[in-house]
PDB file of N, CA and C in Angstrom:
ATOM      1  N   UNK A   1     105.877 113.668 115.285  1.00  0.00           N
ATOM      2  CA  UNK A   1     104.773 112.829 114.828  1.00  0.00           C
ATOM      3  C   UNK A   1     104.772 111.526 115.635  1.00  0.00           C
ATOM      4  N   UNK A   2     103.544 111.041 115.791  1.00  0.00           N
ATOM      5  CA  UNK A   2     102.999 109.748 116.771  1.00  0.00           C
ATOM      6  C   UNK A   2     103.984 108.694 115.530  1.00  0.00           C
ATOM      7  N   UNK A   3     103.822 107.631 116.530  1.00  0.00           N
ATOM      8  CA  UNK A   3     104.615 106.263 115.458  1.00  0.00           C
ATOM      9  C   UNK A   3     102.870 105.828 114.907  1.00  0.00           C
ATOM     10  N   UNK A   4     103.404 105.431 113.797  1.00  0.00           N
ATOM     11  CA  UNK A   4     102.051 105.519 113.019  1.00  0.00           C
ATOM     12  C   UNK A   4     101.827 103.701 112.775  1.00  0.00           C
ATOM     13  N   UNK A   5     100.424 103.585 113.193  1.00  0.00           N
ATOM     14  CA  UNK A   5     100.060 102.062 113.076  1.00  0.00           C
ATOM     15  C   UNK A   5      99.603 101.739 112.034  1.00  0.00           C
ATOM     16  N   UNK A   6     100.557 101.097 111.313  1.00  0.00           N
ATOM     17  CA  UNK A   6      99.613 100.384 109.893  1.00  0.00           C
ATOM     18  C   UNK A   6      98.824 100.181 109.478  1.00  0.00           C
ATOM     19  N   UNK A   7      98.868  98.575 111.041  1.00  0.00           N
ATOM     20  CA  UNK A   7      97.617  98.293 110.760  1.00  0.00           C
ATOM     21  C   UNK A   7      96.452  98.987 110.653  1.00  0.00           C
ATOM     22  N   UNK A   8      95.984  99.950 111.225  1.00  0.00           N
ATOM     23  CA  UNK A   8      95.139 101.379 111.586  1.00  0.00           C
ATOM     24  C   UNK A   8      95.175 101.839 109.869  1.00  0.00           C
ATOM     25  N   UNK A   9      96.057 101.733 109.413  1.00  0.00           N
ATOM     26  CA  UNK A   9      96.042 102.984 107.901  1.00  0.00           C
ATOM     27  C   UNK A   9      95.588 101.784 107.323  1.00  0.00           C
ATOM     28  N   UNK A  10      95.562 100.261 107.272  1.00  0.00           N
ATOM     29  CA  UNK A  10      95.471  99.499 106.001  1.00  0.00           C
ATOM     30  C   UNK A  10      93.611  99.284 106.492  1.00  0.00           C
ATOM     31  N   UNK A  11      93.124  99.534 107.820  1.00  0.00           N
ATOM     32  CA  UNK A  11      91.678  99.434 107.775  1.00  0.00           C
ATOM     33  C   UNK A  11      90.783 100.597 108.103  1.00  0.00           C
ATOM     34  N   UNK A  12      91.386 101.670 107.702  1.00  0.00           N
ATOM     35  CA  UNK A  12      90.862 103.036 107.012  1.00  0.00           C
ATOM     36  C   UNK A  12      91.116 102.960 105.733  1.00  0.00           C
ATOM     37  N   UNK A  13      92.101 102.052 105.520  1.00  0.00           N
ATOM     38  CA  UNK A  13      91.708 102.420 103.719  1.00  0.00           C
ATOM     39  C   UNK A  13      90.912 101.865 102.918  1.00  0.00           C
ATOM     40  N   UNK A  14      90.429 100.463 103.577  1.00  0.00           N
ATOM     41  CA  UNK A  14      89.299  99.555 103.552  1.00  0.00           C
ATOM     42  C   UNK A  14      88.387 100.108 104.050  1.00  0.00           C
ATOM     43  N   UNK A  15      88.190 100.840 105.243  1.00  0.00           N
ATOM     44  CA  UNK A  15      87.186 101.793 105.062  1.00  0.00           C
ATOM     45  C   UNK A  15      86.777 102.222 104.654  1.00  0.00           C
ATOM     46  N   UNK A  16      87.478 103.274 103.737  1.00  0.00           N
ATOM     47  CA  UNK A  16      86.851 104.493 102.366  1.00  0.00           C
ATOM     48  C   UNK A  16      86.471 103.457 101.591  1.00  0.00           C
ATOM     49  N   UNK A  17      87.522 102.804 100.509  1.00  0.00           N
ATOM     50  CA  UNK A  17      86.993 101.711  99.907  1.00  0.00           C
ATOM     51  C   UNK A  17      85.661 101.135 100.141  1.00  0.00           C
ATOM     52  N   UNK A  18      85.506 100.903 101.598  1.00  0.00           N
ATOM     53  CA  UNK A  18      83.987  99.768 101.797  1.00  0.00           C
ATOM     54  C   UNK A  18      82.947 101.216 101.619  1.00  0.00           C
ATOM     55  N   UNK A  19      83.298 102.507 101.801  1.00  0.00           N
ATOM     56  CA  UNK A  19      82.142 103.281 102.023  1.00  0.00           C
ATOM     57  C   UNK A  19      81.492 103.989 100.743  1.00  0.00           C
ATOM     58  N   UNK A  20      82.899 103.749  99.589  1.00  0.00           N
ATOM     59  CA  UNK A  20      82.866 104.375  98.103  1.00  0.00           C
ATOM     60  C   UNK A  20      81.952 103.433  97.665  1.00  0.00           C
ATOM     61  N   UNK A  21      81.705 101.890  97.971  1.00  0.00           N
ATOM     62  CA  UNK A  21      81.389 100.793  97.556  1.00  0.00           C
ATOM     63  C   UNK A  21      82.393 100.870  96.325  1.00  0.00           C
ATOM     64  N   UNK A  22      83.327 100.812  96.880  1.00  0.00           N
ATOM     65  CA  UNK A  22      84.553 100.569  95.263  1.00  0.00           C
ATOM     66  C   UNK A  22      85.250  98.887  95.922  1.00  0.00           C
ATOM     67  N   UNK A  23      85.318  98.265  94.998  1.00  0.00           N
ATOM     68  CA  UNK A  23      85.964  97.230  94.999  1.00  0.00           C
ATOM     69  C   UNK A  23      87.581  97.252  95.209  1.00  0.00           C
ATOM     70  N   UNK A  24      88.173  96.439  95.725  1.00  0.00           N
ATOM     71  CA  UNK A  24      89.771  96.432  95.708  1.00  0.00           C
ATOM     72  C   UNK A  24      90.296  96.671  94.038  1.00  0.00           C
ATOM     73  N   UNK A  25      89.926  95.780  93.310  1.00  0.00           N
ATOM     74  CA  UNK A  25      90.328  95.913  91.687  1.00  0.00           C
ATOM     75  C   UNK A  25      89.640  97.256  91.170  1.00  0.00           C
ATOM     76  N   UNK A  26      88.785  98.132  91.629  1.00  0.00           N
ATOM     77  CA  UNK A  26      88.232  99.076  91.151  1.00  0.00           C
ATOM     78  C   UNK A  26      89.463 100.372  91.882  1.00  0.00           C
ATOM     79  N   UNK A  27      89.547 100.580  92.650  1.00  0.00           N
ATOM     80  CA  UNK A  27      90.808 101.741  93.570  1.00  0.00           C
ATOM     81  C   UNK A  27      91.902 100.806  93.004  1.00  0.00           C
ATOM     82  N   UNK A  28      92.092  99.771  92.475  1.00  0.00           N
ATOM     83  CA  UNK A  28      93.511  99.352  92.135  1.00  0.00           C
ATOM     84  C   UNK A  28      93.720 100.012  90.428  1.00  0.00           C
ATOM     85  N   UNK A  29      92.378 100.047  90.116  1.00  0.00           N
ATOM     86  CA  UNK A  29      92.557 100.554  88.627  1.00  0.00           C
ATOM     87  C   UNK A  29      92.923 101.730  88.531  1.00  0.00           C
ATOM     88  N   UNK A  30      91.797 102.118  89.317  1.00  0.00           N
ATOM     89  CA  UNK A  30      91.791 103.991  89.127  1.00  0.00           C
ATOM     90  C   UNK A  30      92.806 104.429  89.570  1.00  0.00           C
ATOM     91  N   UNK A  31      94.170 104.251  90.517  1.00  0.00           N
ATOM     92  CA  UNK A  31      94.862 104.610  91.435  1.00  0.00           C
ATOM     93  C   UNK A  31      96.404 103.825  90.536  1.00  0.00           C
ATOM     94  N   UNK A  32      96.377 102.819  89.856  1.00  0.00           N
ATOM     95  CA  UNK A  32      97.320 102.685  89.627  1.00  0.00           C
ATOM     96  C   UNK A  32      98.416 101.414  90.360  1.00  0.00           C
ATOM     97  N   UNK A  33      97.914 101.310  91.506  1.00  0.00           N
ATOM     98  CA  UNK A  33      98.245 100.620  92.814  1.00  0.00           C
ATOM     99  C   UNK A  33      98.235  98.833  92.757  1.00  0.00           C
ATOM    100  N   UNK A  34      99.356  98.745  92.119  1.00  0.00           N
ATOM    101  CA  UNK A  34      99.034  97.075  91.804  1.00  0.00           C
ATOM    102  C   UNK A  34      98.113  96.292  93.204  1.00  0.00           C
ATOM    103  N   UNK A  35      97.454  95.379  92.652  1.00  0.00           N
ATOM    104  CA  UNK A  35      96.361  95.065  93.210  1.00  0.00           C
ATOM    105  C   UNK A  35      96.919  94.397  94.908  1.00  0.00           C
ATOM    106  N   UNK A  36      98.222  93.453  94.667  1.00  0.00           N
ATOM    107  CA  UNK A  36      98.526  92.760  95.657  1.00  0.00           C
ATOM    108  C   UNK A  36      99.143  93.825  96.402  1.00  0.00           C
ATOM    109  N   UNK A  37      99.748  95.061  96.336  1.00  0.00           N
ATOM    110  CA  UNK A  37     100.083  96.085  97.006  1.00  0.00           C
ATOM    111  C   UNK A  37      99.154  96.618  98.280  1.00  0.00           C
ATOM    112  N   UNK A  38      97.839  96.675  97.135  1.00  0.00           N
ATOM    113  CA  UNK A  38      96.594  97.732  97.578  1.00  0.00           C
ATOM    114  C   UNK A  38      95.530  96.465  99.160  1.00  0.00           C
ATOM    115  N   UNK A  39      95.933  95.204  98.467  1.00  0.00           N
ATOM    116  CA  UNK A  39      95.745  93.861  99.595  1.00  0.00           C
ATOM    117  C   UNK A  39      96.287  93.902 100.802  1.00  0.00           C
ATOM    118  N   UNK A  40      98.159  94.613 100.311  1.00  0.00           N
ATOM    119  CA  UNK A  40      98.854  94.062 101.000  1.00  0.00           C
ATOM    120  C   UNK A  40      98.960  95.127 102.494  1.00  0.00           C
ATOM    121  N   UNK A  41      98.407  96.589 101.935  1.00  0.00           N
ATOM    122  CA  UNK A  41      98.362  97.979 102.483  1.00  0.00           C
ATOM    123  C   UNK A  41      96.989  97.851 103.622  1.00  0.00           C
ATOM    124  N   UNK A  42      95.926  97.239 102.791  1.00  0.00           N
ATOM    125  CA  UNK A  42      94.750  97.308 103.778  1.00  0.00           C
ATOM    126  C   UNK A  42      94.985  95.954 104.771  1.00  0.00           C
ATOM    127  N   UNK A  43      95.538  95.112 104.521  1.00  0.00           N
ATOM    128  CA  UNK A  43      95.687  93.729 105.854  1.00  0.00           C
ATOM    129  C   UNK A  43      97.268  94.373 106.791  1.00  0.00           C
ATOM    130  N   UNK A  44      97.841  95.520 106.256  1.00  0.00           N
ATOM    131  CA  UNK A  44      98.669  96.297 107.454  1.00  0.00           C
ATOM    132  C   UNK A  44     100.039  95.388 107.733  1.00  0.00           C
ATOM    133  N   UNK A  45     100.125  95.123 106.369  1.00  0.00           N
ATOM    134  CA  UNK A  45     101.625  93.936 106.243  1.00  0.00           C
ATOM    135  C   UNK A  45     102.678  94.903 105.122  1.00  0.00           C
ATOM    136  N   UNK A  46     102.459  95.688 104.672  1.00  0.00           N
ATOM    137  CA  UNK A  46     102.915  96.576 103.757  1.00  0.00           C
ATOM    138  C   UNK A  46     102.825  97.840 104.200  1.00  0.00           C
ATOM    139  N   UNK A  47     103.490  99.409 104.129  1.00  0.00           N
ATOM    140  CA  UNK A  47     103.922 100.420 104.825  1.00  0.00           C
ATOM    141  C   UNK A  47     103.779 101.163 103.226  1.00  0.00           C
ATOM    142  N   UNK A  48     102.347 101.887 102.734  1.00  0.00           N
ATOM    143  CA  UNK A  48     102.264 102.823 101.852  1.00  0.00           C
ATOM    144  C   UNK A  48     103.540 103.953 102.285  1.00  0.00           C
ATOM    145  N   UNK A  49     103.680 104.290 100.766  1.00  0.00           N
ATOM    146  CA  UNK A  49     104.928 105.434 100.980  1.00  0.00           C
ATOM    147  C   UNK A  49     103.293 106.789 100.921  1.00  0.00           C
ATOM    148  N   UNK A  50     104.345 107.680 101.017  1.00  0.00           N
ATOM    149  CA  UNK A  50     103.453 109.352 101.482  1.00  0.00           C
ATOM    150  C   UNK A  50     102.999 109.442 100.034  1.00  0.00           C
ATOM    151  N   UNK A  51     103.655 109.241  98.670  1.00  0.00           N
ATOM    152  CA  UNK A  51     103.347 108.854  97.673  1.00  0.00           C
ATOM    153  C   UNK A  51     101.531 108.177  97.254  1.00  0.00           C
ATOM    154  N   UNK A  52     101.356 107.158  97.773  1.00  0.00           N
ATOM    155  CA  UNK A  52     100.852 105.995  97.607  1.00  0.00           C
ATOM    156  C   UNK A  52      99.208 106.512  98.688  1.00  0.00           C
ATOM    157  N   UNK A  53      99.755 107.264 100.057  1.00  0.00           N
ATOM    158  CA  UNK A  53      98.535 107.108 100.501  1.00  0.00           C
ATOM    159  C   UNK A  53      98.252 108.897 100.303  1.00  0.00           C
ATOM    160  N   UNK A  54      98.351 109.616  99.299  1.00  0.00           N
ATOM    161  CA  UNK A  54      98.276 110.698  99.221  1.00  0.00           C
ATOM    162  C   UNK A  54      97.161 110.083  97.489  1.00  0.00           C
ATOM    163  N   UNK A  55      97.768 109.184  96.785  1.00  0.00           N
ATOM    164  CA  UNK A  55      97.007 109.126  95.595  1.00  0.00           C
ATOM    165  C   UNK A  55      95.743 108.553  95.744  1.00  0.00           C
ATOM    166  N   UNK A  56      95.867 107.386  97.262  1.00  0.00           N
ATOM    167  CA  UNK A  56      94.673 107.063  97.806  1.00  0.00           C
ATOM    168  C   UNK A  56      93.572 108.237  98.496  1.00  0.00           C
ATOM    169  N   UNK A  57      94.224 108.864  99.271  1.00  0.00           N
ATOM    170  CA  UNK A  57      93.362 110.050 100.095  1.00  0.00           C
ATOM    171  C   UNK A  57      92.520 111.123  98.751  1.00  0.00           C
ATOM    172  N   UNK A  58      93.637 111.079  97.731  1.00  0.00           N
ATOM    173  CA  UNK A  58      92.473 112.265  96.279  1.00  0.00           C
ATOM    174  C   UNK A  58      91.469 111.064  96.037  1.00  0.00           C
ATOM    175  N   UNK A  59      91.771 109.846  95.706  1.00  0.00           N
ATOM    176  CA  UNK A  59      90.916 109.097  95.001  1.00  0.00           C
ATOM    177  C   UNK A  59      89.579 108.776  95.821  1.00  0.00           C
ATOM    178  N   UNK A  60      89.732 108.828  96.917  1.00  0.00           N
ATOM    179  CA  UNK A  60      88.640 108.779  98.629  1.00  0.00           C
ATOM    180  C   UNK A  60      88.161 109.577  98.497  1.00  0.00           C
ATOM    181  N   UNK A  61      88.796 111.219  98.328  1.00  0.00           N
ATOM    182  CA  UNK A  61      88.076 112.324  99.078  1.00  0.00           C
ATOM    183  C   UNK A  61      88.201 112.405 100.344  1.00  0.00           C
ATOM    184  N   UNK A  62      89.593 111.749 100.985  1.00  0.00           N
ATOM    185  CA  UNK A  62      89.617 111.814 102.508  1.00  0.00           C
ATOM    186  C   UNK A  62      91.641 112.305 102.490  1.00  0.00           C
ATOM    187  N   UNK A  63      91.416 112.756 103.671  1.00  0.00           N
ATOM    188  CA  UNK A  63      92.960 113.513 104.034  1.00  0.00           C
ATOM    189  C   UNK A  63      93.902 112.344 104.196  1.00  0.00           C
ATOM    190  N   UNK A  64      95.229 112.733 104.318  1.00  0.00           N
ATOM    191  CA  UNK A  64      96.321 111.775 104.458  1.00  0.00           C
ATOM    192  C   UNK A  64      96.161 111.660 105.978  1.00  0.00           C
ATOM    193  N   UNK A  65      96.039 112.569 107.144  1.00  0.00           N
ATOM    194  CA  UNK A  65      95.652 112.608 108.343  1.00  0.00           C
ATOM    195  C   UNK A  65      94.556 111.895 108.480  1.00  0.00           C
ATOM    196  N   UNK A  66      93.589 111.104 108.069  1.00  0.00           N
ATOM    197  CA  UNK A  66      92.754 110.471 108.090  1.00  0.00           C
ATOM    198  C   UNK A  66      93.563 108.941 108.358  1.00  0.00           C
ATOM    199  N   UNK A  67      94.129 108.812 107.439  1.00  0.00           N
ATOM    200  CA  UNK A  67      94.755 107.450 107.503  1.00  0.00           C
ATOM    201  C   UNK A  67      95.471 106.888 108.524  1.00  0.00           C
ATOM    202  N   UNK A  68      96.841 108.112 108.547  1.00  0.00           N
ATOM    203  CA  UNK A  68      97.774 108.054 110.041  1.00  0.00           C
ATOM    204  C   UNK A  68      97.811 108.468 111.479  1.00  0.00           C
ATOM    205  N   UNK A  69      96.485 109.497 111.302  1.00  0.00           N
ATOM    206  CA  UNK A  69      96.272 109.888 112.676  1.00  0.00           C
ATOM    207  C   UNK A  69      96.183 108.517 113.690  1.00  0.00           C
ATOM    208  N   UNK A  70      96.363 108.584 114.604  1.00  0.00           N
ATOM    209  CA  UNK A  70      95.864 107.973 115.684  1.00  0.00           C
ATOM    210  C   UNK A  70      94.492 108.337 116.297  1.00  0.00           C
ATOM    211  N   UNK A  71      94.221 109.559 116.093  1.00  0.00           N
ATOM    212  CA  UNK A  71      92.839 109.959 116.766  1.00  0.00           C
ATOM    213  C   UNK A  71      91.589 109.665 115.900  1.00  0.00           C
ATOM    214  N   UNK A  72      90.782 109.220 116.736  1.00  0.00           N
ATOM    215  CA  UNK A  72      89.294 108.478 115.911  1.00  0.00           C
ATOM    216  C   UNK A  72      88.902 109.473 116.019  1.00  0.00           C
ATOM    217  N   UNK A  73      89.196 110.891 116.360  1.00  0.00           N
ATOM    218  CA  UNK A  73      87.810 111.757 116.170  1.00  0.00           C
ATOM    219  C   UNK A  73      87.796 112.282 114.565  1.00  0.00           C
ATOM    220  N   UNK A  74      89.020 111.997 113.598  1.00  0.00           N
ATOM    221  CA  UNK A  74      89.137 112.383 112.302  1.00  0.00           C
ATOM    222  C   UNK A  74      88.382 111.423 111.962  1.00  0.00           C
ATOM    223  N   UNK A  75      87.999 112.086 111.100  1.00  0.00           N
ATOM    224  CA  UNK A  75      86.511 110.849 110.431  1.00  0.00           C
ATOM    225  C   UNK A  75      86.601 110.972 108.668  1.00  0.00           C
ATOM    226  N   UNK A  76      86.491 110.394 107.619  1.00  0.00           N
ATOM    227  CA  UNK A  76      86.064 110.742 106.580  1.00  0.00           C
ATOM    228  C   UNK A  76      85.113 112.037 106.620  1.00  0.00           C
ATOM    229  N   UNK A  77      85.596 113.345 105.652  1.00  0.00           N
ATOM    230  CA  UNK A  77      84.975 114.159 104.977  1.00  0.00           C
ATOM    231  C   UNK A  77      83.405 114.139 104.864  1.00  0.00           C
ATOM    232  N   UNK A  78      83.526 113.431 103.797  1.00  0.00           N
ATOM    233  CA  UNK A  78      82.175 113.032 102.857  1.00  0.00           C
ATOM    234  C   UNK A  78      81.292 111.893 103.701  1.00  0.00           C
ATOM    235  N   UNK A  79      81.767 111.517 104.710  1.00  0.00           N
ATOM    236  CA  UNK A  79      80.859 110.408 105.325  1.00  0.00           C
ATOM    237  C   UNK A  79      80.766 110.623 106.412  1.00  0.00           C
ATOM    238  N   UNK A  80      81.027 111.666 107.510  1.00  0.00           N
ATOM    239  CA  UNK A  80      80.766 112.036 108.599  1.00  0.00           C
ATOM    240  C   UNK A  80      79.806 111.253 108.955  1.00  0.00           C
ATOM    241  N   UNK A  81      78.530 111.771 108.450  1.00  0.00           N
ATOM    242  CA  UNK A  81      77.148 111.688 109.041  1.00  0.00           C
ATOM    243  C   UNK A  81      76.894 109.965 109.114  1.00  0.00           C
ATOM    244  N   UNK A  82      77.613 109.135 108.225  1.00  0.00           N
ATOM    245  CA  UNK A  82      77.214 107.727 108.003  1.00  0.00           C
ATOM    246  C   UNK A  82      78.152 107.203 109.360  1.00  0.00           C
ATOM    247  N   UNK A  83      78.911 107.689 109.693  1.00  0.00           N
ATOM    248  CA  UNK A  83      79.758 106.690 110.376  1.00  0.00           C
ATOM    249  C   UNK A  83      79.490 107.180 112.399  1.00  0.00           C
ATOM    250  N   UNK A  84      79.690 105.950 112.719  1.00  0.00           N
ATOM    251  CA  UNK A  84      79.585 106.236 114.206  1.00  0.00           C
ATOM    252  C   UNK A  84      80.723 107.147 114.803  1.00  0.00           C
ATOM    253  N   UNK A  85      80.900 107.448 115.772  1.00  0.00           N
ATOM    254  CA  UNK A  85      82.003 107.813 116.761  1.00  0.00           C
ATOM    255  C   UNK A  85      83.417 106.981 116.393  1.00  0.00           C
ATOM    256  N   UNK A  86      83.334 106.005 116.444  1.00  0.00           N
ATOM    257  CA  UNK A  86      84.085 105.269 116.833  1.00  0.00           C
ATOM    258  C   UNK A  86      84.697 104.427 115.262  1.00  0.00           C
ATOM    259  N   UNK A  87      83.641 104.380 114.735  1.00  0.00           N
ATOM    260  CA  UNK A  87      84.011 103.582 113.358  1.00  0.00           C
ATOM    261  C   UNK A  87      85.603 103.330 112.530  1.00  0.00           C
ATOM    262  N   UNK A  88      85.807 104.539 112.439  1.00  0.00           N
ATOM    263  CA  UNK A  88      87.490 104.209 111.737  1.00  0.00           C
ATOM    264  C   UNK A  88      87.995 103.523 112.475  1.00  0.00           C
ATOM    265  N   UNK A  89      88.445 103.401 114.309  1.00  0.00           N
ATOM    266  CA  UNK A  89      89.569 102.939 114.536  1.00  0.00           C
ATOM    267  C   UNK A  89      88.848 101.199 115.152  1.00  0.00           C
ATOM    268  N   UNK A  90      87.349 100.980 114.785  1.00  0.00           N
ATOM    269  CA  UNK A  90      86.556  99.641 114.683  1.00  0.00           C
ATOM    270  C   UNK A  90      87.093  98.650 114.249  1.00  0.00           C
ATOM    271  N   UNK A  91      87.632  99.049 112.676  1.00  0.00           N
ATOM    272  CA  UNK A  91      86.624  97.781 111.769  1.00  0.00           C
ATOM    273  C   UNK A  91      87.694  96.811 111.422  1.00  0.00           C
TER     274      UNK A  91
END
């Protein structure tokens, strides 16, 4: 496996988040994920366990390979069509 960039997983997970239109306190509820955790995961200063971004990926509707891949051609599932080429490894 590639060495996996955080930062990359904490703004795909702000991704889904921004695309669910779910709020940080809204995926912090539903998920369980104390809030400063779920802060601390998307600004890529904190290292989700396989745990953590597996309860995120059901709650998305997006794969755990979504998060850690390195390759932008994995895209969200359910949002293909909304997102550019390039978008996940953007924002």
């Amino acid at each position: 496996m590639d060495q996996v960039d955080w930062r990359l997983v904490g703004r795909r997970i702000r991704l889904t988040r921004w695309m669910s239109g779910t709020s940080q306190e809204e995926l912090s509820a539903a998920t369980g994920i104390s809030l400063t955790a779920l802060r601390a995961y998307e600004a890529g200063m904190a290292k989700p366990s396989a745990d953590v971004l597996s309860t995120l990926a059901d709650e998305q509707s997006v794969t755990i390979d979504f998060y850690v891949s390195s390759d932008d051609a994995i895209q969200p599932d359910a949002t293909n069509a909304r997102l550019p080429a390039n978008a996940a490894g953007s924002i």
